[in-house]
C-alpha atoms as a PDB file:
ATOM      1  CA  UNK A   1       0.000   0.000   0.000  1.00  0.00           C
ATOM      2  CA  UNK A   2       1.323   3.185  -1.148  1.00  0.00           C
ATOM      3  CA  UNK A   3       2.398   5.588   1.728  1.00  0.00           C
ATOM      4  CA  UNK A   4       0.665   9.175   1.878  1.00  0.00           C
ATOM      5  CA  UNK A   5       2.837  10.763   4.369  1.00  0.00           C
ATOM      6  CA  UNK A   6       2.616  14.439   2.937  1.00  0.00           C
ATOM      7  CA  UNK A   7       5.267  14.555  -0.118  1.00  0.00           C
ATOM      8  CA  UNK A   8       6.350  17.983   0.388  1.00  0.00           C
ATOM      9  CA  UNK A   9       6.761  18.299   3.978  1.00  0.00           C
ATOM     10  CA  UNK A  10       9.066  15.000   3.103  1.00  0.00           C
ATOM     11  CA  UNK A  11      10.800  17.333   0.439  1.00  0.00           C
ATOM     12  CA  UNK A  12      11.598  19.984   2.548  1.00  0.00           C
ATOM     13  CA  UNK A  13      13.320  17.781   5.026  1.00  0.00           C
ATOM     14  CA  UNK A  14      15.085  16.441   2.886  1.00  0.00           C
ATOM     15  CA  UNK A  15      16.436  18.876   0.980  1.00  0.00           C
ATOM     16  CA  UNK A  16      17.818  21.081   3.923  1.00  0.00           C
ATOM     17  CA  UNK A  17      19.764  18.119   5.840  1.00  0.00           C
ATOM     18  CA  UNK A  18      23.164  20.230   4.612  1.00  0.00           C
ATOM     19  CA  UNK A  19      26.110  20.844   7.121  1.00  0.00           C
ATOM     20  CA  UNK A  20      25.339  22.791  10.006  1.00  0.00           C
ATOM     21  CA  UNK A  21      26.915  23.517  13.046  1.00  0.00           C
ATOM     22  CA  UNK A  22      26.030  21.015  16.321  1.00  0.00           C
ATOM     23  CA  UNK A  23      22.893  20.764  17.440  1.00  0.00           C
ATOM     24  CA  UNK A  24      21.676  21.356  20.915  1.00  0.00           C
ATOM     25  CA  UNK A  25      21.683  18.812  23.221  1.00  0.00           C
ATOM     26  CA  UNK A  26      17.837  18.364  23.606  1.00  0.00           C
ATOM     27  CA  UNK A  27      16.891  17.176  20.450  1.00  0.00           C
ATOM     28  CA  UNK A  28      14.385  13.931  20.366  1.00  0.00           C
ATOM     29  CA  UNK A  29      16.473  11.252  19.197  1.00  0.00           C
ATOM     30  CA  UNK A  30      13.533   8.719  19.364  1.00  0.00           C
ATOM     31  CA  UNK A  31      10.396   9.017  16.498  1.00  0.00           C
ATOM     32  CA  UNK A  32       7.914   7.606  19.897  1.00  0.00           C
ATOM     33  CA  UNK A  33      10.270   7.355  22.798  1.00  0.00           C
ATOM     34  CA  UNK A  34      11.271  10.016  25.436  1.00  0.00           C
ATOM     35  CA  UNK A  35      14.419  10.353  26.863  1.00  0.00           C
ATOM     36  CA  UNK A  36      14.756  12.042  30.622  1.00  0.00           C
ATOM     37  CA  UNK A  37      16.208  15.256  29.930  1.00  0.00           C
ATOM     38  CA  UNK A  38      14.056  18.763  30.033  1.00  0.00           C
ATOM     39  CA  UNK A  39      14.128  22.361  28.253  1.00  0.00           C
ATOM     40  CA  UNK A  40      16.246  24.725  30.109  1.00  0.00           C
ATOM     41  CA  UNK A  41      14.222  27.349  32.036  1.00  0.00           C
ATOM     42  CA  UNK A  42      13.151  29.633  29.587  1.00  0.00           C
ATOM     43  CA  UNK A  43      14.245  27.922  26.338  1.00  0.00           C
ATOM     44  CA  UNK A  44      11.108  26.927  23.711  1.00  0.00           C
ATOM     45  CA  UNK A  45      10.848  24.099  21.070  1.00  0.00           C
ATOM     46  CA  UNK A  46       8.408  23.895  18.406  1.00  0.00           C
ATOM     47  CA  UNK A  47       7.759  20.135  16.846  1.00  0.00           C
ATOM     48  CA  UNK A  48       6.050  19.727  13.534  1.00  0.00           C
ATOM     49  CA  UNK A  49       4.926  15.601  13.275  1.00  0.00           C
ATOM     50  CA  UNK A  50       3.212  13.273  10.796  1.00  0.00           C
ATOM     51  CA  UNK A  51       2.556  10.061  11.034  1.00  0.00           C
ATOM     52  CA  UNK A  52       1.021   7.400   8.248  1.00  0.00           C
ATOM     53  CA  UNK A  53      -0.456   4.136   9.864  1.00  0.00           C
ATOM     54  CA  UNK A  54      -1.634   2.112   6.752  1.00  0.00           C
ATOM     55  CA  UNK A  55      -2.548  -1.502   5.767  1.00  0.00           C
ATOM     56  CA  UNK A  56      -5.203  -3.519   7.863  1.00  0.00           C
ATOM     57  CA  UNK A  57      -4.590  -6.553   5.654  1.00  0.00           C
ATOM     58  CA  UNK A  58      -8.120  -6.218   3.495  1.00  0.00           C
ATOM     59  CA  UNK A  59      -9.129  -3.209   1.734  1.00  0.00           C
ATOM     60  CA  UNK A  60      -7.100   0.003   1.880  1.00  0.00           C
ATOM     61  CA  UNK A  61      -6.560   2.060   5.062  1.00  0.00           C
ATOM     62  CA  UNK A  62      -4.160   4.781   5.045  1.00  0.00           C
ATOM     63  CA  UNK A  63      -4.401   7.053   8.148  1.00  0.00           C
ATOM     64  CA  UNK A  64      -1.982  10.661   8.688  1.00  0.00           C
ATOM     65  CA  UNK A  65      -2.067  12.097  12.111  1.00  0.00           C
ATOM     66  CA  UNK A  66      -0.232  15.524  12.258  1.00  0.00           C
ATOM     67  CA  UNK A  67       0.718  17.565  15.360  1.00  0.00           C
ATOM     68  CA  UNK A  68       2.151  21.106  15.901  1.00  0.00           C
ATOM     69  CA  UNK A  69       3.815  21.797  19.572  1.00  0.00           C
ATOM     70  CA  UNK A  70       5.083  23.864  21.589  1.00  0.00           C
ATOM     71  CA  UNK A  71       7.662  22.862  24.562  1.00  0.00           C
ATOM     72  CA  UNK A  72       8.797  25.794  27.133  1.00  0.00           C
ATOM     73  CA  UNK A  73      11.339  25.238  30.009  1.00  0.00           C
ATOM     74  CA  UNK A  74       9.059  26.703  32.855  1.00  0.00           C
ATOM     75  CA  UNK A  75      11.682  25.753  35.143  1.00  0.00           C
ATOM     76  CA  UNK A  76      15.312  24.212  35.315  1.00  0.00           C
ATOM     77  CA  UNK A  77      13.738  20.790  35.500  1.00  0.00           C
ATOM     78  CA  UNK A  78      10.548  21.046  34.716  1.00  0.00           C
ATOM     79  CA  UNK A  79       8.999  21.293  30.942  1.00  0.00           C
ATOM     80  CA  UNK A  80       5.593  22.503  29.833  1.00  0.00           C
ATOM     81  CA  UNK A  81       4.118  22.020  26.096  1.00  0.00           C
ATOM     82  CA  UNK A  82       0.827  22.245  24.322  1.00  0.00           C
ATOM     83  CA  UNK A  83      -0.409  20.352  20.849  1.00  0.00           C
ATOM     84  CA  UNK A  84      -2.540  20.854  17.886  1.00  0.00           C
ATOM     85  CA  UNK A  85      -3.937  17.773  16.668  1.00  0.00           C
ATOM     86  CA  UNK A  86      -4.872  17.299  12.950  1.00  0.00           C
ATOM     87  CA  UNK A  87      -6.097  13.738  10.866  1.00  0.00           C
ATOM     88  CA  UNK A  88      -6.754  12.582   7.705  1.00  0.00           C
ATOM     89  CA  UNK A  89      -7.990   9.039   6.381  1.00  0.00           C
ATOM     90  CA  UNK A  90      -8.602   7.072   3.390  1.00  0.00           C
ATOM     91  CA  UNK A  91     -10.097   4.289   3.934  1.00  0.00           C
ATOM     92  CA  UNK A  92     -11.919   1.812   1.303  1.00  0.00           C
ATOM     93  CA  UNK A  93     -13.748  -1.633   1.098  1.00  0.00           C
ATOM     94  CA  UNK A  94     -13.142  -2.424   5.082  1.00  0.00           C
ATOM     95  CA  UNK A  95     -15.970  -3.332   7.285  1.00  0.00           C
ATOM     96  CA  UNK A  96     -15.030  -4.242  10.958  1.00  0.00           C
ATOM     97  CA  UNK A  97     -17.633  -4.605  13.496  1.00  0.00           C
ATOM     98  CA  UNK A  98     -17.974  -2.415  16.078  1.00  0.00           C
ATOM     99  CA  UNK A  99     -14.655  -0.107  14.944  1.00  0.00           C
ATOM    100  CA  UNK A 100     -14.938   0.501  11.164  1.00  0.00           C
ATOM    101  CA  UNK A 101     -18.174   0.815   9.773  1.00  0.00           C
ATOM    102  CA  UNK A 102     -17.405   2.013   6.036  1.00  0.00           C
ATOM    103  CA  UNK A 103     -15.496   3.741   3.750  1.00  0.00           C
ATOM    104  CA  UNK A 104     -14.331   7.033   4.753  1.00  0.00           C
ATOM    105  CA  UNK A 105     -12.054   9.541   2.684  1.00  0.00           C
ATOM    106  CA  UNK A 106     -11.203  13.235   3.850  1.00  0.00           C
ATOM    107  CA  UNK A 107      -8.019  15.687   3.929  1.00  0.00           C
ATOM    108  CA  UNK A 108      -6.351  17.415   7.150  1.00  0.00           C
ATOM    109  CA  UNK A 109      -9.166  17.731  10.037  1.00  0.00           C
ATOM    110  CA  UNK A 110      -8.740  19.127  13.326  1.00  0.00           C
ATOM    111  CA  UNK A 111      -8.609  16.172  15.759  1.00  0.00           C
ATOM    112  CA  UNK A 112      -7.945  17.531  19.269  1.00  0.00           C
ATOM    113  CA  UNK A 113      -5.815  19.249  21.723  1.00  0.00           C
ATOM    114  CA  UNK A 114      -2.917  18.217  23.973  1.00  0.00           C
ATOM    115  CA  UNK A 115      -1.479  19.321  27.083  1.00  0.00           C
ATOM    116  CA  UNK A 116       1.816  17.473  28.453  1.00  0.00           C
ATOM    117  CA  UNK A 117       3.989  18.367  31.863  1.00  0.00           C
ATOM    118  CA  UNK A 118       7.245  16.331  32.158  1.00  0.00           C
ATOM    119  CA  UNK A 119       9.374  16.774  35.667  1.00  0.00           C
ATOM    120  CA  UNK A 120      13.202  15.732  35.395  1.00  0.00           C
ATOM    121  CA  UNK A 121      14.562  13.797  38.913  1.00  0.00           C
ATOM    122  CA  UNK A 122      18.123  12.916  37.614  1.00  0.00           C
ATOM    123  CA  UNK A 123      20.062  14.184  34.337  1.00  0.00           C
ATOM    124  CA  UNK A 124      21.558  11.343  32.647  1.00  0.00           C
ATOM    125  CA  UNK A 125      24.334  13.291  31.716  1.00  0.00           C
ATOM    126  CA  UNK A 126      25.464  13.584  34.932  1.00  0.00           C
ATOM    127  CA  UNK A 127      23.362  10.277  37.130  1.00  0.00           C
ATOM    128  CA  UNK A 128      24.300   7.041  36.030  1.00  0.00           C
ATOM    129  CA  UNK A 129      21.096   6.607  34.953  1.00  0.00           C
ATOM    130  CA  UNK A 130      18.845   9.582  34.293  1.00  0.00           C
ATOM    131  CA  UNK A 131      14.766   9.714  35.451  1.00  0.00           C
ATOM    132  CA  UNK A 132      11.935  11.685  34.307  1.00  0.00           C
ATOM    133  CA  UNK A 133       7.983  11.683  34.904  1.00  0.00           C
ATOM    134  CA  UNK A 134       5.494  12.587  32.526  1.00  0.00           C
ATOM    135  CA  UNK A 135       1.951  13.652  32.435  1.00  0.00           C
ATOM    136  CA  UNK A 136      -0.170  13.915  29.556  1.00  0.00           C
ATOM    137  CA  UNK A 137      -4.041  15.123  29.468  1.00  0.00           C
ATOM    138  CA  UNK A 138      -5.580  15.086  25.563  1.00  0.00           C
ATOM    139  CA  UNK A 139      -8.577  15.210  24.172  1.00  0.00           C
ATOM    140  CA  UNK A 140      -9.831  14.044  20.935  1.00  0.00           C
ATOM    141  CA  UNK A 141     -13.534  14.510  18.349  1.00  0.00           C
ATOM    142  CA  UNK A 142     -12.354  12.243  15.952  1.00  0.00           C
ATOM    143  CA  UNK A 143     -11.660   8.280  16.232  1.00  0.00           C
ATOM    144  CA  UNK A 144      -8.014   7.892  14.542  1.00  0.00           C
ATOM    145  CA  UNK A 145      -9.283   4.568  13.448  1.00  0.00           C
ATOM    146  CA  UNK A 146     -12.450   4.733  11.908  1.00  0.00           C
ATOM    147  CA  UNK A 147     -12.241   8.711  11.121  1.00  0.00           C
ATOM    148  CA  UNK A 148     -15.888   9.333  12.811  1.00  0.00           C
ATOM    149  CA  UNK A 149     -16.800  11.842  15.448  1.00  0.00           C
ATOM    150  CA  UNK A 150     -15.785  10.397  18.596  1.00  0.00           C
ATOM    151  CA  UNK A 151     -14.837  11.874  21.928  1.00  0.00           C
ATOM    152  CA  UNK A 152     -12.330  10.633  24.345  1.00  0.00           C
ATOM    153  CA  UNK A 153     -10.433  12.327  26.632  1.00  0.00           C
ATOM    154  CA  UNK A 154      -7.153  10.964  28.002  1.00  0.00           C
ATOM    155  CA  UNK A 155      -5.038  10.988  30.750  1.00  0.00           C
ATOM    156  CA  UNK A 156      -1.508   8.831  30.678  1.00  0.00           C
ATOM    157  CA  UNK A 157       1.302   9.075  33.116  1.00  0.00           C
ATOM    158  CA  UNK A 158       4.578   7.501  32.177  1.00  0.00           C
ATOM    159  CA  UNK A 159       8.345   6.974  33.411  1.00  0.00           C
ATOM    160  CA  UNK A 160      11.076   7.440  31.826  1.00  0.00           C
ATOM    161  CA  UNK A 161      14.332   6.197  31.723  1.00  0.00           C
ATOM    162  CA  UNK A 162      17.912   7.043  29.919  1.00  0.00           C
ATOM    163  CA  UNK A 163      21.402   5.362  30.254  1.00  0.00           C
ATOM    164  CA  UNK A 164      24.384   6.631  28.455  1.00  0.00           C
ATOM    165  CA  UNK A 165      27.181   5.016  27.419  1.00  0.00           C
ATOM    166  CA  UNK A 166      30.458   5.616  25.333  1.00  0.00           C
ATOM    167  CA  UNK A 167      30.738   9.324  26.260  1.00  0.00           C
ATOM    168  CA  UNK A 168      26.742   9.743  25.701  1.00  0.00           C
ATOM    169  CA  UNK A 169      27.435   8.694  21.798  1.00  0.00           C
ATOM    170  CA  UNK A 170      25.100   5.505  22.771  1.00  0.00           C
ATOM    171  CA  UNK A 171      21.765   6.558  24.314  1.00  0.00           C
ATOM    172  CA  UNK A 172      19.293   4.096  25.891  1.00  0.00           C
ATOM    173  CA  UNK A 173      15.840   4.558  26.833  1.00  0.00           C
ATOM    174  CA  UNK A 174      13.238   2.860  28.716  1.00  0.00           C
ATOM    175  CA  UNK A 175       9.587   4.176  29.093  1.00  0.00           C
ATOM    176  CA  UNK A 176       6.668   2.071  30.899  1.00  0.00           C
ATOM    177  CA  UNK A 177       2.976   4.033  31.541  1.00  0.00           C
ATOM    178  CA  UNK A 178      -0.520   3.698  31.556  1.00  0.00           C
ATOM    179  CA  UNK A 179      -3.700   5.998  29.908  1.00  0.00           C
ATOM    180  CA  UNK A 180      -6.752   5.720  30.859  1.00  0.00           C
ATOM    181  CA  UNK A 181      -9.631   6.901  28.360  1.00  0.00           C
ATOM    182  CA  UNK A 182     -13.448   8.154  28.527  1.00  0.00           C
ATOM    183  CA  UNK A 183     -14.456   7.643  25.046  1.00  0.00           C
ATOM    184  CA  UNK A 184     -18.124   8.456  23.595  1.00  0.00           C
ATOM    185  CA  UNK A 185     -18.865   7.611  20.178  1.00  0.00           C
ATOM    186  CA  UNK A 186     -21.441   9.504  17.709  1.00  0.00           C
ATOM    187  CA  UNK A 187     -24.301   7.560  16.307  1.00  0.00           C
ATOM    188  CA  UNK A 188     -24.175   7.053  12.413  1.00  0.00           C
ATOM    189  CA  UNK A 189     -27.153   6.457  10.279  1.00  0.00           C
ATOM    190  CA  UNK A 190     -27.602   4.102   7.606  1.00  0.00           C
ATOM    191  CA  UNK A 191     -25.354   1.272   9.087  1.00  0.00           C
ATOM    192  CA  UNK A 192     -25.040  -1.736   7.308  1.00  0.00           C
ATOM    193  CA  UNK A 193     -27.600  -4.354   8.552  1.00  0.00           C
ATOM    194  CA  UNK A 194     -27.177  -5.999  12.130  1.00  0.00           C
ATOM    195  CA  UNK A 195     -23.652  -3.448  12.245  1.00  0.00           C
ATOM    196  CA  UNK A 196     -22.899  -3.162  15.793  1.00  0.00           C
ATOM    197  CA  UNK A 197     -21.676   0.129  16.580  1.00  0.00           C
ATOM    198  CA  UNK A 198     -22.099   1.260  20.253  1.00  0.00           C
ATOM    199  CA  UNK A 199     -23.341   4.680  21.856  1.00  0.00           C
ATOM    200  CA  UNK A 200     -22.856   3.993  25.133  1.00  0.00           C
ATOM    201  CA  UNK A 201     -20.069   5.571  26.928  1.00  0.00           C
ATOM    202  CA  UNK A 202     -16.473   3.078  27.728  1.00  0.00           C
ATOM    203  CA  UNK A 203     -14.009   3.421  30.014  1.00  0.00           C
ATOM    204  CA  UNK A 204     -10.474   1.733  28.235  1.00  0.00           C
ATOM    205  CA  UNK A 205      -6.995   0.966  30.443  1.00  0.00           C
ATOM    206  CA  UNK A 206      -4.071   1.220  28.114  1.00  0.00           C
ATOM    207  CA  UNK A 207      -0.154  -0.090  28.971  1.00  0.00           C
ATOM    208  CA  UNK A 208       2.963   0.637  27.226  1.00  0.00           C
ATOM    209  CA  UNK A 209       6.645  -0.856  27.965  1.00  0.00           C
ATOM    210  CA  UNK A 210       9.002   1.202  25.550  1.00  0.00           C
ATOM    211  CA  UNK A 211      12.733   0.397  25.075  1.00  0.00           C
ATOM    212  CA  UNK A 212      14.943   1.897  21.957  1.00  0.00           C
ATOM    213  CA  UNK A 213      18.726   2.160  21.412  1.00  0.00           C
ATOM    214  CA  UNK A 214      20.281   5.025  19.667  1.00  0.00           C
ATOM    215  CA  UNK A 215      23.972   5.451  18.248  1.00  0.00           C
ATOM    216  CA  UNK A 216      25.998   8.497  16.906  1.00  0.00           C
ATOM    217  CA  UNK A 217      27.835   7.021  13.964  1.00  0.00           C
ATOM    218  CA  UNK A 218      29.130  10.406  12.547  1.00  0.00           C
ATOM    219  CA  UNK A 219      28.682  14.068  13.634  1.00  0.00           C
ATOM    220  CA  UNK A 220      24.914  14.955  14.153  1.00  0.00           C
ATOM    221  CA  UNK A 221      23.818  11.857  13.217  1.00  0.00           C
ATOM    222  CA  UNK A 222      22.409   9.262  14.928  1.00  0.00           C
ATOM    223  CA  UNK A 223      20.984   5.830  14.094  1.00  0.00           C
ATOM    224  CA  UNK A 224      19.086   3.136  16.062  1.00  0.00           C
ATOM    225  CA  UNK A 225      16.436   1.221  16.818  1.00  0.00           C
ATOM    226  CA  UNK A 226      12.860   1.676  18.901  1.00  0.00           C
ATOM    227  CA  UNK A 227      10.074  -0.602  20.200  1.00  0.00           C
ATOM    228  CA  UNK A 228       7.239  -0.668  22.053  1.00  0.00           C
ATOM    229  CA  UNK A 229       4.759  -3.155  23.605  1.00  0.00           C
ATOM    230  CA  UNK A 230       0.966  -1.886  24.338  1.00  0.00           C
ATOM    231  CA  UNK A 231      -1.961  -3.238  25.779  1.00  0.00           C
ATOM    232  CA  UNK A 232      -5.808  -2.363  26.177  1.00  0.00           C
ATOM    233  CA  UNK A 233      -8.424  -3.411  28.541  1.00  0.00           C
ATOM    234  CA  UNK A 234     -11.933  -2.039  28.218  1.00  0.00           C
ATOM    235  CA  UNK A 235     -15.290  -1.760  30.305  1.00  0.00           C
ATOM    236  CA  UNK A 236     -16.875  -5.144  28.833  1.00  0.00           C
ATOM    237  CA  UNK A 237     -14.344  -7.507  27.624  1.00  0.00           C
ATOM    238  CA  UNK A 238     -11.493  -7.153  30.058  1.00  0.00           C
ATOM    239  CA  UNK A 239      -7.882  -7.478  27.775  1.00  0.00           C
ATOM    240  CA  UNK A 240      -8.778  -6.277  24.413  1.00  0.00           C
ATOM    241  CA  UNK A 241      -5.455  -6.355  22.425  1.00  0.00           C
ATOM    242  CA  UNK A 242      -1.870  -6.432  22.358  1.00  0.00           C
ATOM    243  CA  UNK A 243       0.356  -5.848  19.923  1.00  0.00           C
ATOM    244  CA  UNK A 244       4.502  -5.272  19.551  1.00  0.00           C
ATOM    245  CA  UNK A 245       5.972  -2.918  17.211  1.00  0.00           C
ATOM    246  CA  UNK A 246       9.576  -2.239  16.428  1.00  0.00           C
ATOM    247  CA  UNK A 247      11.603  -0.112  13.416  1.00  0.00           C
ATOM    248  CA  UNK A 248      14.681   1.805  12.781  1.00  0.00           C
ATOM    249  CA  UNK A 249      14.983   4.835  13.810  1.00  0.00           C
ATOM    250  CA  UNK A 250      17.306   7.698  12.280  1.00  0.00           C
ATOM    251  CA  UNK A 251      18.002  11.417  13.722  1.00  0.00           C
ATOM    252  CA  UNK A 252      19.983  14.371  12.219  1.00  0.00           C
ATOM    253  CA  UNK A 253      20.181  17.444  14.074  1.00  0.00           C
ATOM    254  CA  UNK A 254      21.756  20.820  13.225  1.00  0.00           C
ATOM    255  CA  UNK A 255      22.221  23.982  15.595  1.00  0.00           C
ATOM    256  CA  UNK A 256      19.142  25.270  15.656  1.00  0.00           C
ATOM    257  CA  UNK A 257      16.956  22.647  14.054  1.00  0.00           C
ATOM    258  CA  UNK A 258      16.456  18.823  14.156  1.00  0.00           C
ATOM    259  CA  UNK A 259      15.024  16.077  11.660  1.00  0.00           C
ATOM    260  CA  UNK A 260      14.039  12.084  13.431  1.00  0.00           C
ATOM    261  CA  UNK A 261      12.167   9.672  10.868  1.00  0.00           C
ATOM    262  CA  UNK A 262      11.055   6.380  12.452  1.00  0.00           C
ATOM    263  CA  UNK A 263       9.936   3.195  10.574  1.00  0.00           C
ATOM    264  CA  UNK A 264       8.074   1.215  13.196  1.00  0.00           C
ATOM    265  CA  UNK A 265       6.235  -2.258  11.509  1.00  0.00           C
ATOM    266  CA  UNK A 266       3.811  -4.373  13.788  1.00  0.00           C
ATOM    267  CA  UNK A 267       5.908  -7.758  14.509  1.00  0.00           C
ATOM    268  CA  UNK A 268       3.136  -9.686  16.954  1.00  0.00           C
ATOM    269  CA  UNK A 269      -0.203  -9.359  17.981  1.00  0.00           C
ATOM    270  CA  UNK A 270      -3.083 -10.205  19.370  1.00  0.00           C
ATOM    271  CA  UNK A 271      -6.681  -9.987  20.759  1.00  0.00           C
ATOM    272  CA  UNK A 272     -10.041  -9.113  19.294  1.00  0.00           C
ATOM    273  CA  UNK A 273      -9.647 -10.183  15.352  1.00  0.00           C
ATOM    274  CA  UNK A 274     -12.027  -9.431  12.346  1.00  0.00           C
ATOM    275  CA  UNK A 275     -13.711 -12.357  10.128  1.00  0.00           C
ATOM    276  CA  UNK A 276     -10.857 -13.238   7.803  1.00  0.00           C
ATOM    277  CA  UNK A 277      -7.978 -12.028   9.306  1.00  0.00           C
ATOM    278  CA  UNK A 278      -5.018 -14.422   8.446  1.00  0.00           C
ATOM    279  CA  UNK A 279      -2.162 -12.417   9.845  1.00  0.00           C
ATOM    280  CA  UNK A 280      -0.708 -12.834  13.660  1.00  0.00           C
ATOM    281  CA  UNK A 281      -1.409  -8.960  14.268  1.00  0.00           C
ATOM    282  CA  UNK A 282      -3.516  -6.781  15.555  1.00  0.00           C
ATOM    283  CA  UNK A 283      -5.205  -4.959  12.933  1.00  0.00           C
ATOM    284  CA  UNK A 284      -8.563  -3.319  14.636  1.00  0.00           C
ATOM    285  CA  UNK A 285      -6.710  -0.611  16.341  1.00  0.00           C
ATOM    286  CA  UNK A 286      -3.517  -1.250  14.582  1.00  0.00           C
ATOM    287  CA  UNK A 287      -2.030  -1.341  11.657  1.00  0.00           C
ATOM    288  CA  UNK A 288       0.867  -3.104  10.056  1.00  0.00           C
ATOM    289  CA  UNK A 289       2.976  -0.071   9.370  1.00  0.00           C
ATOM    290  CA  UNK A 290       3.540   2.989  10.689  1.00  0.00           C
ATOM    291  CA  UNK A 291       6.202   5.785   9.765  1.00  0.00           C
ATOM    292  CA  UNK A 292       6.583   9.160  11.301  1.00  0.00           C
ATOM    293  CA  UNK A 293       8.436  12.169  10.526  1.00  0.00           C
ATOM    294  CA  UNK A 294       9.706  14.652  13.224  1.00  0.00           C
ATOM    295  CA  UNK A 295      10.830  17.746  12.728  1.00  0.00           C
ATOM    296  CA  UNK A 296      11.887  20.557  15.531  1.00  0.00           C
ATOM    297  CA  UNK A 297      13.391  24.172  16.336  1.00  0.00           C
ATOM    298  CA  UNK A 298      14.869  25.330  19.235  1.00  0.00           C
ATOM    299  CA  UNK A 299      14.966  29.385  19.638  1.00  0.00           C
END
């Protein structure tokens, strides 16, 4: 299935990753991960992401989530940032009860808001190992997977984790959290016949374990890998799915800008399935590929 991650944001990147001086030392080095380090007090970030999820086995599904924030060091160790969310969706010739009642096709749609807080404990360039908290509170009107009006609001905590080694060219992270989300679904008219799709308000549990490896092979680059495990438990059915994704991961970073592009496939899975399903994934909620594009600039 032919990726849709926007060509000429994918241009632009590319064509500026010239020489340029070093790049700050807060750069994200992971496309999904978080290392423990913070904004200094009073220094601001703005991140520009997109991310394609595509191919749910049958049909075609091709899904681009985009996000605009804004990170501020409030204090020496503590960061603040808010998000604009935007979607888009293509989706064709898929019919999963309960999560994806038809075709749906539209361009960039505004999706939701995000506010994050993330408290540093221990630097890990100066701990042996460095530790972080994170709080995250978001809330969304459209359902990334079906593209219908849905509200949910969110609320994750997570950990975070960092070891360096080799003079901090070899970065390791570790995140482990959980979200818990209040979602309320629209109704839809005209649904197929005997199409369940419910109304009624769910409370869902999600976990994430996170681990990813980074390396600097040359000056302002770095190359690695990322994975993460997640799992869902909802108001009715107790565990809902798993699945465990893992992908390259590649960073470049200049003075005042940086560029991280993450290829993160679904390798296992499991849980609720859909009539037909032949692959060992979890493709209700998931797909088999995702790819996002970061880009950021620190002034």
């Amino acid at each position: 299935m032919q990726c849709k991650l926007p060509v000429a944001l994918a241009i632009a990147l590319t064509t500026v990753l010239a020489a340029a001086p070093p790049a700050v030392a807060d750069e994200n080095l992971f496309g999904y991960l978080s290392g423990a380090e913070t904004l200094p007090e009073g220094a601001s970030e703005l991140y520009v992401w997109a991310t394609n999820r595509s191919d749910k086995e049958v049909g075609e599904y091709s899904a681009n989530d985009f996000e605009i924030e804004y990170e501020y060091g409030i204090r020496p160790k503590l960061t603040g940032a808010v998000s604009l969310l935007g979607q888009s969706i293509d989706t064709h010739d898929i019919l999963i009860d309960g999560y994806v009642p038809g075709d749906a096709e539209y361009s960039l749609r505004y999706a939701g808001v995000e506010g994050r807080l993330k408290y540093k404990f221990l630097s890990p360039l100066i701990h042996p190992v460095g530790v972080a908290m994170q709080v995250e509170l978001e809330n969304r009107v459209l359902d990334p997977h079906s593209g219908r009006d849905k509200d949910t609001l969110s609320l994750s905590y997570e950990t975070l984790l960092q070891k360096n080694f080799v003079g901090d060219t070899l970065v390791t992270v570790l995140n482990f959290g959980t979200e818990a989300t209040y979602a309320d679904r629209a109704p839809i008219e005209d649904l197929p016949e005997g199409f369940d799709w419910p109304t009624d308000p769910e409370m869902e549990i999600e976990l994430n374990v996170d681990l990813g490896a980074t390396y600097r092979f040359a000056p302002k680059w770095f190359a690695g890998v990322e994975s993460f495990y997640v799992t869902e438990f909802e108001t009715e059915v107790g565990q809902e799915r798993w699945s465990v994704h893992a992908g390259p991961t590649l960073h470049y970073a200049a003075r005042k800008w940086w560029v991280t592009a993450t290829w993160l496939p679904q390798l296992r899975g499991g849980g609720e399935t859909y009539p037909g399903q032949t692959s060992d994934l979890h493709l209700i909620e998931k797909t088999k590929t995702e790819l996002r594009l970061k880009l950021g600039f620190n002034f």
